[in-house]
N, C-alpha and C. Protein backbone atom coordinates (compact mmCIF):
# COMPACT_ATOMS: atom_id res chain seq x y z
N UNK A 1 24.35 -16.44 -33.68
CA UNK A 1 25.28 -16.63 -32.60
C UNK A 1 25.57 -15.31 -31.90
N UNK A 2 25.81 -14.31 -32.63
CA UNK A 2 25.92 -12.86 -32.13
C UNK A 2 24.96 -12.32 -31.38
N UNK A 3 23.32 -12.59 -31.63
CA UNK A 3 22.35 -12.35 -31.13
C UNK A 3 22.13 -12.57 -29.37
N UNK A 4 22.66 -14.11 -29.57
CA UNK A 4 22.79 -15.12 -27.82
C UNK A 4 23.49 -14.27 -27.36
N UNK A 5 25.16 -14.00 -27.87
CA UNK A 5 25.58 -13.50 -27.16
C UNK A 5 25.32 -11.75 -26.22
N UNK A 6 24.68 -11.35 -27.35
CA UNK A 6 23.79 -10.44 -26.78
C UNK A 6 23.60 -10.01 -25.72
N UNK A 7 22.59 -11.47 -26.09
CA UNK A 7 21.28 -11.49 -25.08
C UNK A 7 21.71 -12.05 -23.51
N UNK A 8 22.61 -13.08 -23.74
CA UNK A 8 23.45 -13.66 -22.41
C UNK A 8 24.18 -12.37 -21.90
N UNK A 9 24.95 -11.27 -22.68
CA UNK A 9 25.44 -9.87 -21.84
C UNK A 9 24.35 -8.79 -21.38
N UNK A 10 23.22 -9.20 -22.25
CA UNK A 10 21.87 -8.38 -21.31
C UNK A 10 21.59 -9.15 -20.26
N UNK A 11 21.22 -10.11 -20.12
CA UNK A 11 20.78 -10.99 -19.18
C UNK A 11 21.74 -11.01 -18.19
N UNK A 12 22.95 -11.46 -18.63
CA UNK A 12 23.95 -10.78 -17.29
C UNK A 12 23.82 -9.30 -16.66
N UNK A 13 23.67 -8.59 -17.25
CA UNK A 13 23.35 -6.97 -16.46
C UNK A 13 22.66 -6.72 -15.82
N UNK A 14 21.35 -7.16 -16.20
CA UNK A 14 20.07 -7.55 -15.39
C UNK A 14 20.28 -8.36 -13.88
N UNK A 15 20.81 -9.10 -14.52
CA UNK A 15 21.01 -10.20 -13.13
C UNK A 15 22.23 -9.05 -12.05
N UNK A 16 22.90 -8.44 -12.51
CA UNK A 16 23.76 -7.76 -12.01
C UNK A 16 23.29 -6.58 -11.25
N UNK A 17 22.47 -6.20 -11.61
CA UNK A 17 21.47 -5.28 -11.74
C UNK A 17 20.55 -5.04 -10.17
N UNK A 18 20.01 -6.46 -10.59
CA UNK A 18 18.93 -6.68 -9.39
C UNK A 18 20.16 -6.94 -8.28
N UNK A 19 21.10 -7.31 -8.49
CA UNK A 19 22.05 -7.85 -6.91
C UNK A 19 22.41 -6.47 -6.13
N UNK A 20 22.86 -5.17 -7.43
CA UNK A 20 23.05 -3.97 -6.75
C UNK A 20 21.91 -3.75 -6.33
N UNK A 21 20.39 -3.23 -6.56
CA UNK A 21 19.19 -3.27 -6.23
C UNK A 21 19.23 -3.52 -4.86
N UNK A 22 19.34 -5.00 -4.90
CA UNK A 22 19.07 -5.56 -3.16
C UNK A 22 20.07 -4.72 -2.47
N UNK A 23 21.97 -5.26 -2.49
CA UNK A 23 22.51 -4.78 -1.41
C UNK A 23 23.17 -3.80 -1.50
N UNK A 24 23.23 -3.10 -2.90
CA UNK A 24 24.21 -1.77 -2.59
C UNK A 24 24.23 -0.37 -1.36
N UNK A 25 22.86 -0.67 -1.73
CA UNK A 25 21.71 0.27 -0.68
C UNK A 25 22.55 0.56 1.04
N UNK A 26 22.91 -0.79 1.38
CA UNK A 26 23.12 -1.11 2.82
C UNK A 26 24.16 -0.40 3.29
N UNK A 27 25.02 -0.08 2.47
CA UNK A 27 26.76 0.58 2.89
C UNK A 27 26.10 1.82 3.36
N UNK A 28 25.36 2.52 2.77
CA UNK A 28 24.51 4.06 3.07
C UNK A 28 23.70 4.40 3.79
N UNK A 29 22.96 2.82 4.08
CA UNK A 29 21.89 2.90 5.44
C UNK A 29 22.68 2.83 6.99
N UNK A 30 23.61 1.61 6.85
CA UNK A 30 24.59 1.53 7.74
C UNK A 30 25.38 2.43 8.40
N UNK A 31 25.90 3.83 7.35
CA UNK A 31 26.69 4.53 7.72
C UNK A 31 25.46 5.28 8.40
N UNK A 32 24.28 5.64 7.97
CA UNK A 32 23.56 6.50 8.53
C UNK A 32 23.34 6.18 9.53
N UNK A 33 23.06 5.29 10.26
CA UNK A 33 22.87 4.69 11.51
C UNK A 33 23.88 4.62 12.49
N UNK A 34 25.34 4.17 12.04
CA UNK A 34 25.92 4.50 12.79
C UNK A 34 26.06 5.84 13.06
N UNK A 35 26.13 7.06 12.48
CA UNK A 35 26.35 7.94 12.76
C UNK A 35 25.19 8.76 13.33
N UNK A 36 24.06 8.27 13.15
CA UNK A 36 23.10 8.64 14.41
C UNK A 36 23.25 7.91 15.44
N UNK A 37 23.12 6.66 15.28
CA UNK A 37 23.33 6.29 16.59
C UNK A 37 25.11 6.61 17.93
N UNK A 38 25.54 7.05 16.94
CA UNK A 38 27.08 7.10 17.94
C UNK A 38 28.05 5.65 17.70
N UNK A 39 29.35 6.02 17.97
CA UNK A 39 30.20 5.21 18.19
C UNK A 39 30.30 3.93 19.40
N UNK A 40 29.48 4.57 20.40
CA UNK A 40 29.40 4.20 21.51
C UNK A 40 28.75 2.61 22.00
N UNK A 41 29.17 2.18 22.35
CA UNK A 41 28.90 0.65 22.79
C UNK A 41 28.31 -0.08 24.19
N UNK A 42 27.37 0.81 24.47
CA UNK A 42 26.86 0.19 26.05
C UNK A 42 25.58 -0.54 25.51
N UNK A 43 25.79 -2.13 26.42
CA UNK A 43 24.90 -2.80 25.57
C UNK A 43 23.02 -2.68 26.33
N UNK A 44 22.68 -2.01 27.38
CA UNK A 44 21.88 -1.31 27.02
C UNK A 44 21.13 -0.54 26.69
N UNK A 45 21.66 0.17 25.82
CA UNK A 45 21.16 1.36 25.58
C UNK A 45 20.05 0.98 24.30
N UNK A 46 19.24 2.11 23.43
CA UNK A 46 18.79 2.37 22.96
C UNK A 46 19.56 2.41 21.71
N UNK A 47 20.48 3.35 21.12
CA UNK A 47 20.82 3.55 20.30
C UNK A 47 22.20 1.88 20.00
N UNK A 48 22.28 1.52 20.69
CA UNK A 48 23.36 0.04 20.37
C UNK A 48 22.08 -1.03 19.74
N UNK A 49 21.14 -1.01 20.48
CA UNK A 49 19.79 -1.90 19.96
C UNK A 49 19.34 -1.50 18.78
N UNK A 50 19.44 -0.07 18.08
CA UNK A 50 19.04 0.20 16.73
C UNK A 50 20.47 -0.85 15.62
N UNK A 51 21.50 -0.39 16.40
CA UNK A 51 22.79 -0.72 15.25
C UNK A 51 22.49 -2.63 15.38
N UNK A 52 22.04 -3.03 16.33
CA UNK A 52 21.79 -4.58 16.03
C UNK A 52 20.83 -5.38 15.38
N UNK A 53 19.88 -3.57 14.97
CA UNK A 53 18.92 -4.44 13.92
C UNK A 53 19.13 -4.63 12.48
N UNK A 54 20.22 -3.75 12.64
CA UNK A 54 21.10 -3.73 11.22
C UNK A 54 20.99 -4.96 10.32
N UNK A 55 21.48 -5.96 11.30
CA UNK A 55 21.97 -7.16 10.27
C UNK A 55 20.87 -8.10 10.31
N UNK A 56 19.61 -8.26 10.99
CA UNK A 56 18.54 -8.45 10.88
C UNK A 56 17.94 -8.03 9.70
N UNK A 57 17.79 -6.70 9.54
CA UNK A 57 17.30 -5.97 8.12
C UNK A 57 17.81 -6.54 6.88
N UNK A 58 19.21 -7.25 7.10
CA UNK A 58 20.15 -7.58 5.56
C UNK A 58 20.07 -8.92 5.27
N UNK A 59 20.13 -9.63 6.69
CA UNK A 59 19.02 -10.98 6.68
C UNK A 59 17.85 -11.04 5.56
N UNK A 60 16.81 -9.95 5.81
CA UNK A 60 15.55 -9.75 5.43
C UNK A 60 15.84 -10.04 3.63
N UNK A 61 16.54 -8.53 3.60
CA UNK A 61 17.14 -8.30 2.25
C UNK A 61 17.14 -9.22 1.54
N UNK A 62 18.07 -9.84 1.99
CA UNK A 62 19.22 -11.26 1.24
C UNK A 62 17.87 -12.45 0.74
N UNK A 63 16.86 -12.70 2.15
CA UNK A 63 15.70 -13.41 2.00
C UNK A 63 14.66 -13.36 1.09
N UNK A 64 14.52 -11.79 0.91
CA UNK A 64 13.32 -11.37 -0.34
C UNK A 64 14.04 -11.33 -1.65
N UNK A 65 15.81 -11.19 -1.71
CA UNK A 65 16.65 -11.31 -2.80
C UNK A 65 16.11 -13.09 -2.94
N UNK A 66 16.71 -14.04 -2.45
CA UNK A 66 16.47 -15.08 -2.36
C UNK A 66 15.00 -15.49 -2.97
N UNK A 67 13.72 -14.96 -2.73
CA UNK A 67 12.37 -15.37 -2.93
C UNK A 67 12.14 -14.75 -4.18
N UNK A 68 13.13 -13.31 -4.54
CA UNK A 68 13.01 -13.38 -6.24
C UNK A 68 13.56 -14.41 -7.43
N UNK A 69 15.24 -14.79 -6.71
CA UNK A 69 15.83 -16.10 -7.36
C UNK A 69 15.20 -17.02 -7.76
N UNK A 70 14.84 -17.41 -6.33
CA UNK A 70 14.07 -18.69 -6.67
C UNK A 70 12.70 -18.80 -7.82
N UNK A 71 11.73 -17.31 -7.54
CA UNK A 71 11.22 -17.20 -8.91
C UNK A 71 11.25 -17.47 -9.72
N UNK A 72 12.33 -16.55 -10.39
CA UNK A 72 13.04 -16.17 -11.42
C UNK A 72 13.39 -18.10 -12.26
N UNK A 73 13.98 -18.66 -10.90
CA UNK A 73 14.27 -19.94 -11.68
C UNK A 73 13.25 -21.14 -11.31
N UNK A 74 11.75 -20.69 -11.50
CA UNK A 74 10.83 -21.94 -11.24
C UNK A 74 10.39 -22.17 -12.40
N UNK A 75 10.63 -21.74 -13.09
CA UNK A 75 10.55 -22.49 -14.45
C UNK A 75 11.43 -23.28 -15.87
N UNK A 76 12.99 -23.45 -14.75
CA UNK A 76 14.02 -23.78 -15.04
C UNK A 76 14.29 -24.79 -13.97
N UNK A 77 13.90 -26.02 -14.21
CA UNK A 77 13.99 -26.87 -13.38
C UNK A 77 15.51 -27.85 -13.22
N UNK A 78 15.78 -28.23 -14.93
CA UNK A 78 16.94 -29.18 -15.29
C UNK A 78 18.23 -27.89 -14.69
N UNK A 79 19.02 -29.06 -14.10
CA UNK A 79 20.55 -28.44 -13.70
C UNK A 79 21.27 -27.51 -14.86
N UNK A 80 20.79 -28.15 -16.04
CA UNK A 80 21.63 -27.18 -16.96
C UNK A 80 21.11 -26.17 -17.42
N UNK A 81 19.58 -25.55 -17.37
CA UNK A 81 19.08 -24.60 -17.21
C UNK A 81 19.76 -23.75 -16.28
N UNK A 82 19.66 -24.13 -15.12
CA UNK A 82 20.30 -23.14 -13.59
C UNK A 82 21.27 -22.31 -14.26
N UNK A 83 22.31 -23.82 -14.76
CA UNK A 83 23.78 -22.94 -15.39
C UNK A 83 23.50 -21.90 -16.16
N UNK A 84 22.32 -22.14 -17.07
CA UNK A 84 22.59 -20.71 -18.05
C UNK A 84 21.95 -19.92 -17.50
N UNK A 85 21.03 -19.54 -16.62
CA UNK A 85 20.41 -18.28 -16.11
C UNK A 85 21.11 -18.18 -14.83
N UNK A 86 22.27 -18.48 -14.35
CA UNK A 86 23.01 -17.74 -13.20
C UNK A 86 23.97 -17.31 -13.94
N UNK A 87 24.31 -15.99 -14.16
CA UNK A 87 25.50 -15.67 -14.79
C UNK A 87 26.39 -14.74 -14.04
N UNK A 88 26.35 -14.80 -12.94
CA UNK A 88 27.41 -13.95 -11.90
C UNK A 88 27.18 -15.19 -10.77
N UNK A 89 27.68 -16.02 -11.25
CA UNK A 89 27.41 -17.21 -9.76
C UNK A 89 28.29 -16.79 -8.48
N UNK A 90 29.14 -16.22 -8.37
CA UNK A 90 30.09 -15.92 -7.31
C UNK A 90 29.04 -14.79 -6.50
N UNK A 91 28.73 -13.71 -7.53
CA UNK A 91 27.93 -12.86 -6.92
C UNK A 91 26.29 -13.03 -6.19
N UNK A 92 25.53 -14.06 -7.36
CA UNK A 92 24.43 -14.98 -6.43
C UNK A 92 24.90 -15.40 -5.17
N UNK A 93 25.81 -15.80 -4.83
CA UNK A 93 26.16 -16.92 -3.82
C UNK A 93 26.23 -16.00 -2.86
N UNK A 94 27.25 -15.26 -2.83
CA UNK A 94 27.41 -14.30 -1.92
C UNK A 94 25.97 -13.37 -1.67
N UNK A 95 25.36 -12.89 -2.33
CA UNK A 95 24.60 -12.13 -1.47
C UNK A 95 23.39 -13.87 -0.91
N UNK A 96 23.01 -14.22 -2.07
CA UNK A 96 22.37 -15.18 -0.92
C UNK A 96 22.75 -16.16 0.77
N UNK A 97 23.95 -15.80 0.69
CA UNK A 97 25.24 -15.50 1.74
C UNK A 97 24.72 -14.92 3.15
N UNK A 98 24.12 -13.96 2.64
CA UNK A 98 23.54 -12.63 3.78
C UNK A 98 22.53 -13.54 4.55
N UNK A 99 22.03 -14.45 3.78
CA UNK A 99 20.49 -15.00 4.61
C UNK A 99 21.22 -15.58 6.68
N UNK A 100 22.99 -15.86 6.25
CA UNK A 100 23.10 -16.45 7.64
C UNK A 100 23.41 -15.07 8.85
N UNK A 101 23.07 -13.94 8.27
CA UNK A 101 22.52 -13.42 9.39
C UNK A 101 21.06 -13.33 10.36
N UNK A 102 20.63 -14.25 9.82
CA UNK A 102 19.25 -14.35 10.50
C UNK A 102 20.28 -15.11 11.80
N UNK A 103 21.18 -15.78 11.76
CA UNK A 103 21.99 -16.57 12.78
C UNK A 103 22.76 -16.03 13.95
N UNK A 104 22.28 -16.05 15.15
CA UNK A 104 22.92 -15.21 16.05
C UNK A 104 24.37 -14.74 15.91
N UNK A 105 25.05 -16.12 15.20
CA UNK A 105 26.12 -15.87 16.08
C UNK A 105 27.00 -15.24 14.49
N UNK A 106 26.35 -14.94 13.55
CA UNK A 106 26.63 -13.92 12.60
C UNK A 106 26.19 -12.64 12.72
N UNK A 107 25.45 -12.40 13.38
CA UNK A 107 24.64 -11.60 13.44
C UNK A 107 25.23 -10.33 14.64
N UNK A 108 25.95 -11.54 15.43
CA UNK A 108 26.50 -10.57 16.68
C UNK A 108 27.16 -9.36 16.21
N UNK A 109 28.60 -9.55 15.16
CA UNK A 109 29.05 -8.36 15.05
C UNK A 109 28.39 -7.68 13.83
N UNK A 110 28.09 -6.36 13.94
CA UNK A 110 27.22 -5.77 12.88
C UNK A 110 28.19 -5.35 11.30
N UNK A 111 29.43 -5.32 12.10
CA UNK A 111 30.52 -4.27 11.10
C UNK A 111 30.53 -5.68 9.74
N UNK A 112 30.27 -7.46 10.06
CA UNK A 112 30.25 -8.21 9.13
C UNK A 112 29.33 -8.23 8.03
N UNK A 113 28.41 -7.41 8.22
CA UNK A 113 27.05 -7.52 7.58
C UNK A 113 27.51 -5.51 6.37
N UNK A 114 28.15 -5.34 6.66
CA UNK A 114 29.09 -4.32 6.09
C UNK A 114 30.11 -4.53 5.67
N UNK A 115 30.49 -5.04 5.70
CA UNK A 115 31.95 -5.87 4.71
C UNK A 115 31.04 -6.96 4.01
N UNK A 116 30.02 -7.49 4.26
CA UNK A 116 29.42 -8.50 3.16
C UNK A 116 28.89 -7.68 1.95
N UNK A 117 28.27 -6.39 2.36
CA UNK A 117 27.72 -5.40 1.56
C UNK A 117 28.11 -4.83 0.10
N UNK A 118 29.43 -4.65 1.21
CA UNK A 118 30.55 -3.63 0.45
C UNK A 118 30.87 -4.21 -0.91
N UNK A 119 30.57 -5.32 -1.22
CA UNK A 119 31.28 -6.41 -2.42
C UNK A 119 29.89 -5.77 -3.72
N UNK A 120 29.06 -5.31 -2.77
CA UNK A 120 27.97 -4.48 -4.19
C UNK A 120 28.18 -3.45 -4.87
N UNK A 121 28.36 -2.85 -3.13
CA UNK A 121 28.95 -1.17 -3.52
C UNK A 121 29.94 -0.83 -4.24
N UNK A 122 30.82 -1.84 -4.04
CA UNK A 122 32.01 -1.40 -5.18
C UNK A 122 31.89 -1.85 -6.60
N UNK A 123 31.13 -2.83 -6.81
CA UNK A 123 30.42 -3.19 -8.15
C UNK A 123 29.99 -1.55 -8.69
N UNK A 124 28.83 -1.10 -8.02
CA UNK A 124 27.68 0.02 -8.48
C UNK A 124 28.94 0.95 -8.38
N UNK A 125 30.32 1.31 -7.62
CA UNK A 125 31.22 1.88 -7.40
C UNK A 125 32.19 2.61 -8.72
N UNK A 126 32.43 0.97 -8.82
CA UNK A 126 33.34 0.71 -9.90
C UNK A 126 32.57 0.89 -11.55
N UNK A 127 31.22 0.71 -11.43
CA UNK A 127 30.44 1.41 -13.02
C UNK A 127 30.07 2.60 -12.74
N UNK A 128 30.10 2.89 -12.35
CA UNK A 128 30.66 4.80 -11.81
C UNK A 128 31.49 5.34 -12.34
N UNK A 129 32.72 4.82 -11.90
CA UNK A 129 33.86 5.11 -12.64
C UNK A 129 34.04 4.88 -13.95
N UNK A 130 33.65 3.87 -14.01
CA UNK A 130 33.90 3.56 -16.06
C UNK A 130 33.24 4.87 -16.33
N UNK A 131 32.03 4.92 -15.96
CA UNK A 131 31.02 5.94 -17.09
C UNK A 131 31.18 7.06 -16.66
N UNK A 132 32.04 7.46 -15.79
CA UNK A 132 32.35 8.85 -15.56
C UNK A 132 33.77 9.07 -16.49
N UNK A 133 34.50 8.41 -16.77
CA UNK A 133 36.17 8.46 -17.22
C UNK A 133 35.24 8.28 -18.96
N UNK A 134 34.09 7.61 -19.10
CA UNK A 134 34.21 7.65 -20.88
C UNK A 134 32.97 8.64 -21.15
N UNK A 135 32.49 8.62 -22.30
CA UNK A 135 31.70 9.52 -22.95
C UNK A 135 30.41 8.80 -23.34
N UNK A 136 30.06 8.51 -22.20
CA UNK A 136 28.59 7.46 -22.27
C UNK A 136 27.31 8.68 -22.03
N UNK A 137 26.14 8.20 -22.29
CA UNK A 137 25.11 8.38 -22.44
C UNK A 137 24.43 9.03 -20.54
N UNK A 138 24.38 10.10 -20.00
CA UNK A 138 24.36 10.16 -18.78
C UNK A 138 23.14 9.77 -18.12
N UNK A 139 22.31 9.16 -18.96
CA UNK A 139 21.12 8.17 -18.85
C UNK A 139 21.57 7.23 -18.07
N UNK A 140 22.52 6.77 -18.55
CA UNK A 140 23.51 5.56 -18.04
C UNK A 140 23.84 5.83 -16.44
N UNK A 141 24.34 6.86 -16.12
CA UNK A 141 24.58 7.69 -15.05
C UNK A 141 23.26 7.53 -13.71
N UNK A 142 22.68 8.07 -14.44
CA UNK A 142 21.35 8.42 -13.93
C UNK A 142 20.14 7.22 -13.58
N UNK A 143 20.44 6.32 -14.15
CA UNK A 143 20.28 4.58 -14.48
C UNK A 143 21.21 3.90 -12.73
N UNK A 144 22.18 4.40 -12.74
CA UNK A 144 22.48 3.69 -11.54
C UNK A 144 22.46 4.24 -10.48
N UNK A 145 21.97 5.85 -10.16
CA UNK A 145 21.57 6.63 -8.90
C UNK A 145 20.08 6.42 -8.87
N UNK A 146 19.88 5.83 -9.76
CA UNK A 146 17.78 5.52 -9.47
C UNK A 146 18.48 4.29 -8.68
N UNK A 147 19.51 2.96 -9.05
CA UNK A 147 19.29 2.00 -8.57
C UNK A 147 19.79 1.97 -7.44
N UNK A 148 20.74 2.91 -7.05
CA UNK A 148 21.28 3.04 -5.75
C UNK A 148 19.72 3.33 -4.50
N UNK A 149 19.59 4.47 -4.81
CA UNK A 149 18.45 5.14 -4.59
C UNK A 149 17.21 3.48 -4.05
N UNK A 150 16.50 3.60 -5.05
CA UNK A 150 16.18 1.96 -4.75
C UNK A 150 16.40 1.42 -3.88
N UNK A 151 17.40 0.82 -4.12
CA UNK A 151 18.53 -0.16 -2.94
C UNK A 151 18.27 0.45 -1.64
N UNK A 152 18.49 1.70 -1.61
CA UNK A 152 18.48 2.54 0.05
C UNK A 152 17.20 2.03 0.23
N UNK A 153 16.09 2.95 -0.34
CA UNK A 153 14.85 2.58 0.16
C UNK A 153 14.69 1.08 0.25
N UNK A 154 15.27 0.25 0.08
CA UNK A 154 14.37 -0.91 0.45
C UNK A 154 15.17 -1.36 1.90
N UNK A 155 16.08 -0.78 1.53
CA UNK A 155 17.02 -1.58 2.76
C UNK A 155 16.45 -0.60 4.62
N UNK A 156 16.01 0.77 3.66
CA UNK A 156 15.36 1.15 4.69
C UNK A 156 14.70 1.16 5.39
N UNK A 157 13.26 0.29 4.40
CA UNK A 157 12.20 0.03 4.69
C UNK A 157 12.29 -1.75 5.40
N UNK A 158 12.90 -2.28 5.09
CA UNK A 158 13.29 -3.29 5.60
C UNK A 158 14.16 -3.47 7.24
N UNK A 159 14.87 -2.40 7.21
CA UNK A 159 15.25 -1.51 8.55
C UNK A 159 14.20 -1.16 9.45
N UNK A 160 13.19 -0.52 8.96
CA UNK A 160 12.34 -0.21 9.97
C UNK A 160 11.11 -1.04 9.91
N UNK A 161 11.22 -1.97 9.55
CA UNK A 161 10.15 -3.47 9.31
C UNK A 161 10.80 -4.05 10.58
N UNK A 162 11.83 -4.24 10.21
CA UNK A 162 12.67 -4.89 11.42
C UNK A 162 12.84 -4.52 12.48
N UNK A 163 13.27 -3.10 12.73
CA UNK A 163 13.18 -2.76 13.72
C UNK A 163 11.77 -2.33 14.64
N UNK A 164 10.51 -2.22 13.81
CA UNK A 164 9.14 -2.51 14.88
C UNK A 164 9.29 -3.62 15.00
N UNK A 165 9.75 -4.82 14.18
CA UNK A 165 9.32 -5.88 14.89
C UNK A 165 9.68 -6.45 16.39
N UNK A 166 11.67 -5.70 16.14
CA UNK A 166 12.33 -6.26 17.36
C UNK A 166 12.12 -5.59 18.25
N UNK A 167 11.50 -4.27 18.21
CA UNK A 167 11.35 -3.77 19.64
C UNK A 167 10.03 -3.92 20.14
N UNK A 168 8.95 -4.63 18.92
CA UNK A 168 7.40 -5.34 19.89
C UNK A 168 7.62 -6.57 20.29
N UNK A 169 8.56 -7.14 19.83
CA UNK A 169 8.57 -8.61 20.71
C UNK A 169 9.73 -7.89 21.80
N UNK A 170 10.64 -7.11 21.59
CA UNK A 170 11.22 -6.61 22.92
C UNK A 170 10.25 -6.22 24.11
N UNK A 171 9.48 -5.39 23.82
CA UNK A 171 9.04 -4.98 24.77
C UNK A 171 7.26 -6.25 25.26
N UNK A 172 7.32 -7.18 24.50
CA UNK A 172 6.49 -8.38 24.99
C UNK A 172 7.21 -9.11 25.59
N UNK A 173 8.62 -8.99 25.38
CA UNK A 173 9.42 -10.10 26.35
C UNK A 173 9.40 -9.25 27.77
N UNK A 174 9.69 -7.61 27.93
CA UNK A 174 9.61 -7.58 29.51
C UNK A 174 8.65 -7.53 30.30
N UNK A 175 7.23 -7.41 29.05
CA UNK A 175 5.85 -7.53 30.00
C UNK A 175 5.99 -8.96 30.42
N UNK A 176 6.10 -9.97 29.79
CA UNK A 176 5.93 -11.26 29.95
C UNK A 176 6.60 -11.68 31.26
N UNK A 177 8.04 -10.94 31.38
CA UNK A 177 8.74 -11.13 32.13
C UNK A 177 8.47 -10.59 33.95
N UNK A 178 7.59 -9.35 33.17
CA UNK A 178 7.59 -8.93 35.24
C UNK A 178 5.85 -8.95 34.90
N UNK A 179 5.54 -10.51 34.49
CA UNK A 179 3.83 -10.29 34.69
C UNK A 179 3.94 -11.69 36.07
């Protein structure tokens, strides 16, 4: 019985694990962007069109988070399987949550797709703090700046996936347009 339980608090970490993975990343890409791109809000500019691919990119995220889930549980078909391999269901939900920014009209304000984020960051935040206040192993430490780390890069690379995409169909919509 001690063993399960274990194994159900590994298996929860893991699962915890991969959720920081996907979105912790975003709070850090976000800020970087805004702060290259400026505060500034003219809607056509250049630099307002980078900050709107933002939530496009977390769309993406949330989607390839999503296409590992579903993985993960294709070989757990019965309902009561699901139950035991979701063990942060509030936290599944929510980031699979992110997918309704593919939806315009979520999508419009960017600062939402940063407050959806933020619910990771303070996860990866908040085990920071534990293991900085006790006398843990700084493996442990070092264990969640690889996963931060991670997280950035994908969210980055997913950033600029997104953003060639939106500015080649951008710029096919104005050939199309003055052909």
């Amino acid at each position: 019985m001690k063993i399960r339980k274990y194994m159900n608090n590994f298996f929860a970490y893991l699962q915890q694990v991969e959720l920081m993975t996907f979105f912790s990343g975003y709070t850090l890409l976000y800020a970087i962007i805004i702060l290259v791109a400026g505060n500034k809000k003219p809607r056509n500019n250049f630099k307002s069109r980078i900050i709107s691919v933002l939530p496009l990119s977390y769309a993406l995220v949330s989607s390839l988070y999503l296409g590992l889930f579903l993985k993960n549980l294709y070989l757990s078909y019965s309902a009561g399987n699901v139950n035991i391999d979701i063990h942060h269901p509030f936290l599944v939900t929510w980031g699979i949550l992110a997918i309704l920014f593919w939806i315009p009209l979520f999508r419009k304000n960017e600062l939402l797709s940063l407050m959806h984020s933020l619910v990771f960051f303070f996860i990866l935040v908040k085990d920071l703090f534990i293991q900085i206040g006790s006398e843990v192993d700084p493996n442990i430490l070092q264990n969640d700046m690889k996963i931060f780390t991670a997280s950035f890069l994908l969210n980055l690379a997913t950033f600029i996936l997104m953003g060639i995409f939106y500015f080649t169909l951008l710029r096919n919509k104005k050939r199309f347009r003055y052909s």
